[in-house]
Protein backbone atom coordinates (compact mmCIF):
# COMPACT_ATOMS: atom_id res chain seq x y z
CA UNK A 1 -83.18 -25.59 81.61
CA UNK A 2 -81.07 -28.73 80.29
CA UNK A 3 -77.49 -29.15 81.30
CA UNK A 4 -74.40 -29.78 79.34
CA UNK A 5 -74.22 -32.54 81.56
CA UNK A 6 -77.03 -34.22 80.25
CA UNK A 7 -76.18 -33.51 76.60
CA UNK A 8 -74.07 -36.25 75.95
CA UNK A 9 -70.48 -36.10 75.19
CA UNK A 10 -68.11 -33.62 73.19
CA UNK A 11 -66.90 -35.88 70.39
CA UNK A 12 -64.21 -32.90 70.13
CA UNK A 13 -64.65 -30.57 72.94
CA UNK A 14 -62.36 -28.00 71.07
CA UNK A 15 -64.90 -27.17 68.82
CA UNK A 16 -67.93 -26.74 71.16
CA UNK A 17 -71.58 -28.49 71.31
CA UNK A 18 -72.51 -25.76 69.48
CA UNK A 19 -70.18 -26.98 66.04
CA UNK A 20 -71.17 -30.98 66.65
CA UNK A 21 -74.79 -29.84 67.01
CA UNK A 22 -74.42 -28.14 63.24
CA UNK A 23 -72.93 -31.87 62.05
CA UNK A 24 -75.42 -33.51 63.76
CA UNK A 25 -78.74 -30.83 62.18
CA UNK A 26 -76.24 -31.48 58.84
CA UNK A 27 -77.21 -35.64 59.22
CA UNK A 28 -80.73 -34.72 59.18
CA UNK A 29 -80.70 -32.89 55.47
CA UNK A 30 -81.70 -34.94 53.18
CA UNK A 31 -80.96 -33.29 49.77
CA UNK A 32 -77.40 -34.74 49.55
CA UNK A 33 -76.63 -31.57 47.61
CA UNK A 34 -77.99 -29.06 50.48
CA UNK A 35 -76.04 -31.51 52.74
CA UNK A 36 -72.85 -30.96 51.58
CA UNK A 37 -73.42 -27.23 51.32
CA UNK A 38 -74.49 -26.96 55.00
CA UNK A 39 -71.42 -28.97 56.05
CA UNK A 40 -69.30 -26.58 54.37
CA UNK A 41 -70.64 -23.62 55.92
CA UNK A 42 -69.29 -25.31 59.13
CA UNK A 43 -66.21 -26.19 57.85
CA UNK A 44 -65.97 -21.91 57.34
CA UNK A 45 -67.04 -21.69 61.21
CA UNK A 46 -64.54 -24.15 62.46
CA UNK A 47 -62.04 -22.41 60.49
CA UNK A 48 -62.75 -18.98 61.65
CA UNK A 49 -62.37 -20.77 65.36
CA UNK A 50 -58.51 -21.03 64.62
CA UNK A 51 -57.54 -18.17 62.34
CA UNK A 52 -53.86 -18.75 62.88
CA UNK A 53 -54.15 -22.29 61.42
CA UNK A 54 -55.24 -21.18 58.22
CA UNK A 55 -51.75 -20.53 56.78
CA UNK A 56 -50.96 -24.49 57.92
CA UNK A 57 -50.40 -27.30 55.11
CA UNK A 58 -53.23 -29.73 55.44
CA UNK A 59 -55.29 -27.27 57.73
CA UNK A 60 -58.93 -27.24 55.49
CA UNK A 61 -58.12 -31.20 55.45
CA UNK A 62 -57.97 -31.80 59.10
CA UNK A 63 -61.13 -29.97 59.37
CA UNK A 64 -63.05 -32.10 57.19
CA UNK A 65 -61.37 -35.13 58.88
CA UNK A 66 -62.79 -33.47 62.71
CA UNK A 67 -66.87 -33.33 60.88
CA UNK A 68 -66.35 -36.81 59.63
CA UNK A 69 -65.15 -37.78 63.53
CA UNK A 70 -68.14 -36.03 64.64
CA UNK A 71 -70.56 -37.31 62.81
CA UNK A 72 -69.13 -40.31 63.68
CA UNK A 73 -68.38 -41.10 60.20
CA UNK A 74 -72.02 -41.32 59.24
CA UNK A 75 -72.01 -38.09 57.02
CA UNK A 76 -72.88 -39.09 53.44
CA UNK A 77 -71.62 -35.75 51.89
CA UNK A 78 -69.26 -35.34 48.74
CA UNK A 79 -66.08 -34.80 50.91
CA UNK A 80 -63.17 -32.77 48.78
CA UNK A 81 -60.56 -34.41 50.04
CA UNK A 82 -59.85 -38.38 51.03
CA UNK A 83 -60.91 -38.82 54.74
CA UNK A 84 -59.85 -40.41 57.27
CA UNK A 85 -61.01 -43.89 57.92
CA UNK A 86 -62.99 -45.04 61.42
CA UNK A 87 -60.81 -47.96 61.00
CA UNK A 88 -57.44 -46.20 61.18
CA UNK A 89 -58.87 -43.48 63.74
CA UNK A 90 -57.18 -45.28 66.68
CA UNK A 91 -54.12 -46.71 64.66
CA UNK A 92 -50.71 -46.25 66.10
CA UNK A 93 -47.96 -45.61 63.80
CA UNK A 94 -45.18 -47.69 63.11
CA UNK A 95 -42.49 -47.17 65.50
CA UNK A 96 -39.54 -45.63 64.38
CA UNK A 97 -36.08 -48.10 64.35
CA UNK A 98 -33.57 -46.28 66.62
CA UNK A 99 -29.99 -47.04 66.63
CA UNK A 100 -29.31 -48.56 70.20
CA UNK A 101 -25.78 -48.73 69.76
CA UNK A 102 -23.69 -46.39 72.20
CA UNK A 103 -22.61 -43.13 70.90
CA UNK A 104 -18.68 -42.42 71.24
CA UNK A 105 -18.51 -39.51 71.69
CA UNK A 106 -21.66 -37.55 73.40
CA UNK A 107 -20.70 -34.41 72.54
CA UNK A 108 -20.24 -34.96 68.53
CA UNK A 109 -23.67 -36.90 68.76
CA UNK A 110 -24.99 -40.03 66.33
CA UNK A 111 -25.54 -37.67 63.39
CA UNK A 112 -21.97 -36.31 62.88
CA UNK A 113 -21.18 -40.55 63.25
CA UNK A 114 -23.28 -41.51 60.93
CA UNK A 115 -21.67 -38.89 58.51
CA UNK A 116 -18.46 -39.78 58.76
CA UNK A 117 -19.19 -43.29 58.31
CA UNK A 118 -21.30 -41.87 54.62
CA UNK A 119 -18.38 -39.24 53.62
CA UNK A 120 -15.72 -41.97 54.71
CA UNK A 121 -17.38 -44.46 51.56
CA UNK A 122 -16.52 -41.82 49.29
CA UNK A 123 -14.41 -41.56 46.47
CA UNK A 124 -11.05 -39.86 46.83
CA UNK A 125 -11.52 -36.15 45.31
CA UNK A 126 -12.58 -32.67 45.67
CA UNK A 127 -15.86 -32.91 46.83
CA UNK A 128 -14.63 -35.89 49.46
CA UNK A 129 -12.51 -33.41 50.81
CA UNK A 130 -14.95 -30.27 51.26
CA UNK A 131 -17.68 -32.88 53.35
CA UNK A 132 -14.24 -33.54 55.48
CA UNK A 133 -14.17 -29.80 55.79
CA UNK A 134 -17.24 -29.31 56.80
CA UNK A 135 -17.55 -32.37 59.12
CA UNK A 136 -14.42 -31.20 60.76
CA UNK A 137 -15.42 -27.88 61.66
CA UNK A 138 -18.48 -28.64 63.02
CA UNK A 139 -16.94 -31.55 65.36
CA UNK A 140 -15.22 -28.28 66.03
CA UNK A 141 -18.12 -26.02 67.01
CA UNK A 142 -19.71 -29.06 68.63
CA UNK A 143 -16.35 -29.73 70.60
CA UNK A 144 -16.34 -26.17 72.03
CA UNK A 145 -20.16 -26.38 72.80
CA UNK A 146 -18.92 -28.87 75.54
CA UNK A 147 -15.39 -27.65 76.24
CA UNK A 148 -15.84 -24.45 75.93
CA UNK A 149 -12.72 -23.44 75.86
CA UNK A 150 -9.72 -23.89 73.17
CA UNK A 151 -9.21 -27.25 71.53
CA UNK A 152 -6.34 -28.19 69.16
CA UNK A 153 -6.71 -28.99 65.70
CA UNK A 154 -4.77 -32.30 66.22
CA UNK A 155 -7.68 -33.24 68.48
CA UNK A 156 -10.00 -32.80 66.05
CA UNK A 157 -8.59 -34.86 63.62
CA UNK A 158 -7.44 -38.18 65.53
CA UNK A 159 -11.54 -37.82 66.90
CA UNK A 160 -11.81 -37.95 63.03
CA UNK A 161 -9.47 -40.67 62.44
CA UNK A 162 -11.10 -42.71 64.84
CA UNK A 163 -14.66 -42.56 64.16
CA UNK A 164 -13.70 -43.43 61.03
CA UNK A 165 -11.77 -46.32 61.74
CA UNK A 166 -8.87 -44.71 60.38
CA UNK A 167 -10.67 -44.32 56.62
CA UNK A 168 -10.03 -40.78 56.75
CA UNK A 169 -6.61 -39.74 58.39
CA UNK A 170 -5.95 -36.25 57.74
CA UNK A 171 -3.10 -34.17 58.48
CA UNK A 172 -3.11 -31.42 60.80
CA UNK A 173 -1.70 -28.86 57.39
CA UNK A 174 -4.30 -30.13 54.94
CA UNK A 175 -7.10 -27.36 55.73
CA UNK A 176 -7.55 -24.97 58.20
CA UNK A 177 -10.26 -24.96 60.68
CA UNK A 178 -12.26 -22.26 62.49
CA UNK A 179 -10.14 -20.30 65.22
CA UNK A 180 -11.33 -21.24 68.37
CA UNK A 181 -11.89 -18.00 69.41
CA UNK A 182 -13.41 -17.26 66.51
CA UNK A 183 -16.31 -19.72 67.31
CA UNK A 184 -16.68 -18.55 71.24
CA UNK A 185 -16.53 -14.62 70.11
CA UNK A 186 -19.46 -15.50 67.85
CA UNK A 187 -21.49 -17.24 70.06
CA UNK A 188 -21.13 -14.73 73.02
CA UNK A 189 -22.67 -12.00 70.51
CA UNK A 190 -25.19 -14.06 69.70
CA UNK A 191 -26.27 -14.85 72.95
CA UNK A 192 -25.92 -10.75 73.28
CA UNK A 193 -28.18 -9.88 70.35
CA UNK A 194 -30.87 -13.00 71.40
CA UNK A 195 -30.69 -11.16 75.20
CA UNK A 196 -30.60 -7.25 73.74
CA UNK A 197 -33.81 -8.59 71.20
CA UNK A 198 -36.10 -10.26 74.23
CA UNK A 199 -38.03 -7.73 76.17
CA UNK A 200 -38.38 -9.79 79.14
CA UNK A 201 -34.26 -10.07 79.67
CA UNK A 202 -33.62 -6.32 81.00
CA UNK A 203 -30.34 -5.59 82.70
CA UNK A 204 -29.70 -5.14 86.01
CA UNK A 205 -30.66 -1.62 87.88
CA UNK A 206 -27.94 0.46 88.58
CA UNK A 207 -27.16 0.59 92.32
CA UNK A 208 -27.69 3.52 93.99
CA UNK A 209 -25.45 5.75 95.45
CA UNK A 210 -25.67 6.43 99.27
């Protein structure tokens, strides 16, 4: 009896000696036609191992990717797709540039910021004043989120005015904004329905009468 042990190592243990043993009897064909025929017989195994991937952009890809990994990019198949690279296996990706400036105002967050800043660039006009709108009422909804309970319009606005840097100073009479109670009433039902819908929330046993 041989043990796994002594097998060598699972290139990608999610697939199982059994799948890397298939690449590696695949290596061994030497009709390059038969090879690539063989190798896509496993790809239809590997698939069949995650059946709720196959729906996934990409997914038949990956998988051809994972048999050139394990045959450690020796396979000399006709591959449908472009494949990954043993060069650019380990490569990191470039890192992302993050703002580090400070945020204002925590509870309004970077994006609604960086929106004002874009919608205060605009050109007087109708469509100006609907992203102003919009922005408004959801430094509203975001306001209430961390308040929780009534805020006045006013406050809304000089928050506005200032972010801006006074590009966009709206009166208080120019549009209306979302009721504050029309915002909290809202999101208590939806916290309801998300509570009535989950199985594992039930309500509390009624107390028995002695």
């Amino acid at each position: 009896m041989e043990y796994t042990t002594l097998q060598g190592k699972l290139i990608m243990p999610e697939y199982g000696r059994n799948i890397q043993q298939l690449v590696a009897f695949a290596q061994t064909i030497e009709d390059r036609e038969e090879r690539t025929r063989c190798v896509q017989t496993i790809i239809n195994i590997m698939g069949n191992l995650f059946p709720y991937l196959r729906d996934v952009n990409d997914f038949k890809h990956k998988l051809w990717d994972h048999v050139a990994i394990m045959s450690d990019f020796k396979l000399d198949i006709d591959y449908p797709y472009e494949i990954l690279q043993e060069e650019n296996l380990y490569s990191h990706p470039e890192s992302i540039p993050y703002k580090k400036s400070r945020i204002r105002y925590q509870h309004y967050g970077r994006t609604l910021e960086e929106m004002i800043e874009k919608v205060a660039g605009y050109e007087e006009g109708d469509e100006k004043n609907e992203l102003i709108r919009l922005i408004a009422n959801q430094m509203k909804k975001c306001f209430l989120t961390w308040n929780k309970e009534v805020v006045d319009n006013r406050k809304i606005f000089d928050d506005l005015r200032e972010m801006s840097k006074g590009k966009l100073d709206i009166e208080e009479d120019f549009f209306k904004l979302v009721e504050s109670k029309d915002v909290l009433f809202n999101r208590k039902n939806k916290k309801k329905e998300q509570t009535k819908g989950n199985p594992r929330i039930s309500k509390p046993s009624p107390k028995l009468k002695i």
